[in-house]
C-alpha atoms as a PDB file:
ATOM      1  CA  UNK A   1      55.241  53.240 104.325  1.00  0.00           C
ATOM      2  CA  UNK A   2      57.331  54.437 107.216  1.00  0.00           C
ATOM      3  CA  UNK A   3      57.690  58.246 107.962  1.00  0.00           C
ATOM      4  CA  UNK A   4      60.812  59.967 106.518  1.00  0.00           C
ATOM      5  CA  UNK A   5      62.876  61.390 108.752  1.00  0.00           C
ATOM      6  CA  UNK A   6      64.053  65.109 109.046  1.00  0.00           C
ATOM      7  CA  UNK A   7      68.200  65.603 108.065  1.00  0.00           C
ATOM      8  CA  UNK A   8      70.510  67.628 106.379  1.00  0.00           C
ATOM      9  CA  UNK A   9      72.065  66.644 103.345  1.00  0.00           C
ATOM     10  CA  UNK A  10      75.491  65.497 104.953  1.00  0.00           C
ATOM     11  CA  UNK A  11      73.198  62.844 106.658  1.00  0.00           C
ATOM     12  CA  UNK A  12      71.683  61.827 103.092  1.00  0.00           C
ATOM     13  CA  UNK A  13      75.014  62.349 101.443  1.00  0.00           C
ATOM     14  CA  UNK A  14      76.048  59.568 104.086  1.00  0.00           C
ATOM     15  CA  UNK A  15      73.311  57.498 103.600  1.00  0.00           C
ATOM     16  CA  UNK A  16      73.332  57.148  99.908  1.00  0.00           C
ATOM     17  CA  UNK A  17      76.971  56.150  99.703  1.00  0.00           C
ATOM     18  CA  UNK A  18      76.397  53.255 102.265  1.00  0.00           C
ATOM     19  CA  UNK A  19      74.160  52.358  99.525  1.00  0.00           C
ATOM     20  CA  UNK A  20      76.748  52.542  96.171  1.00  0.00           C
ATOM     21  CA  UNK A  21      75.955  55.677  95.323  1.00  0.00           C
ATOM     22  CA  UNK A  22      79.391  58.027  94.709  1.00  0.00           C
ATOM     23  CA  UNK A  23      79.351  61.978  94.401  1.00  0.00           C
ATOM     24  CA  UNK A  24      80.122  62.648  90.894  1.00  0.00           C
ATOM     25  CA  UNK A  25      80.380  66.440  91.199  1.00  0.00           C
ATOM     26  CA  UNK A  26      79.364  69.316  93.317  1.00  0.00           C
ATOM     27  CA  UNK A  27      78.669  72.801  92.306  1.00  0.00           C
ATOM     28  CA  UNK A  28      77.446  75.592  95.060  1.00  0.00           C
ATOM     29  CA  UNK A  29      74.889  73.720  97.583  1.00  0.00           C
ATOM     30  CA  UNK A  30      74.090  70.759  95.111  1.00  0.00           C
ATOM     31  CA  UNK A  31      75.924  67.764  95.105  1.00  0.00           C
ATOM     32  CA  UNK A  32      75.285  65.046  92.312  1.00  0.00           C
ATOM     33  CA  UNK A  33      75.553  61.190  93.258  1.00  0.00           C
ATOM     34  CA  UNK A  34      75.670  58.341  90.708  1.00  0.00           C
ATOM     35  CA  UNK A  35      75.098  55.054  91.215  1.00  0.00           C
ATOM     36  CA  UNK A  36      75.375  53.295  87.946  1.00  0.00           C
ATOM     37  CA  UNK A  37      72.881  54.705  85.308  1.00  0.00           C
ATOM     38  CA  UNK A  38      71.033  56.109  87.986  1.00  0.00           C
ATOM     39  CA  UNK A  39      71.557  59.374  90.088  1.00  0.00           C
ATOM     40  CA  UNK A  40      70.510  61.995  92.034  1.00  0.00           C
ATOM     41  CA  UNK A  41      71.114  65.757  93.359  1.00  0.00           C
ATOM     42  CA  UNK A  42      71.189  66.385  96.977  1.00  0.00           C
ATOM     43  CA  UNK A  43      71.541  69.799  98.328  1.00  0.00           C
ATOM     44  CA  UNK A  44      73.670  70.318 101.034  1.00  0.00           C
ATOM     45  CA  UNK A  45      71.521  72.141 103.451  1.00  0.00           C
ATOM     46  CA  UNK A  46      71.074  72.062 107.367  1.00  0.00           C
ATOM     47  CA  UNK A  47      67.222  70.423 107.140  1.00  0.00           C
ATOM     48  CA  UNK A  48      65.466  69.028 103.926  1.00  0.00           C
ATOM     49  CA  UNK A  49      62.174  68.990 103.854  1.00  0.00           C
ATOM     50  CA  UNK A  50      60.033  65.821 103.470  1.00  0.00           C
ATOM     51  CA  UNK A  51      58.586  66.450  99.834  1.00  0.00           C
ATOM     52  CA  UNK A  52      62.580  67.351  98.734  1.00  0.00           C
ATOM     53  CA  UNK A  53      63.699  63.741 100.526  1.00  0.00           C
ATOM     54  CA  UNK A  54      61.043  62.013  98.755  1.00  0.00           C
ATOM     55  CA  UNK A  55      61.494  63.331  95.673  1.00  0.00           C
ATOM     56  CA  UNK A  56      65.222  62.518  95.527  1.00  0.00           C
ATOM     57  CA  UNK A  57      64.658  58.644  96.791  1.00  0.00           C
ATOM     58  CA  UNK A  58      62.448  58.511  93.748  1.00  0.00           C
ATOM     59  CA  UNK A  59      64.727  59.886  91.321  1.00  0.00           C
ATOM     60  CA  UNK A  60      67.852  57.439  93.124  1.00  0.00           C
ATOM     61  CA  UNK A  61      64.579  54.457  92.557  1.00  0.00           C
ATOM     62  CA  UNK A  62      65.155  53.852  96.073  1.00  0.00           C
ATOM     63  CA  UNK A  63      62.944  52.937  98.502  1.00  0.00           C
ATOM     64  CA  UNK A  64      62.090  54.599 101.499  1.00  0.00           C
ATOM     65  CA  UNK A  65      62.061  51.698 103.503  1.00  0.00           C
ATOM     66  CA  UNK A  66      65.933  50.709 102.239  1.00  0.00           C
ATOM     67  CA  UNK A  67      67.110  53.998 103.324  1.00  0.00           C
ATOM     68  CA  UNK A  68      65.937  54.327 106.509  1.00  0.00           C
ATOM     69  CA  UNK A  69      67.105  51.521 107.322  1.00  0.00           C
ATOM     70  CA  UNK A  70      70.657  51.936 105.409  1.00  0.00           C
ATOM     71  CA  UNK A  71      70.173  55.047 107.482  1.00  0.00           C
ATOM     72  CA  UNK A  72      69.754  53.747 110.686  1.00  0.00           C
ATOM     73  CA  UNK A  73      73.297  51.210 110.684  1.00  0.00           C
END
């Protein structure tokens, strides 16, 4: 399993919509992303921590490996 990456949330934000996902809705430093059924909250902040990142791949179901590398085009 690769090691994820320290970025803000504009970086994820980016990230996640070169995957489908679209932002639904933002309120304050949260912004919500849907993809489908599926979504997630990502909060707009300069640096996420590693545990936070992880946590909101897994509740997106996607895998670290696809967005690092989604992240890295």
């Amino acid at each position: 399993m690769p090691k994820l990456p320290i970025i803000s949330g504009a970086d994820v934000v980016r990230t996640l919509e070169r995957l489908g996902f679209v932002i639904a809705r933002q309120k304050g430093s949260h912004i919500v992303m849907r993809k489908g059924s599926s979504g997630c909250v990502v909060p707009n902040h300069r640096e996420l921590k590693i545990g936070t990142l992880a946590g909101l791949l897994k509740q997106a179901g996607i895998s670290q490996e696809a967005f690092i590398e989604a992240l890295n085009d």
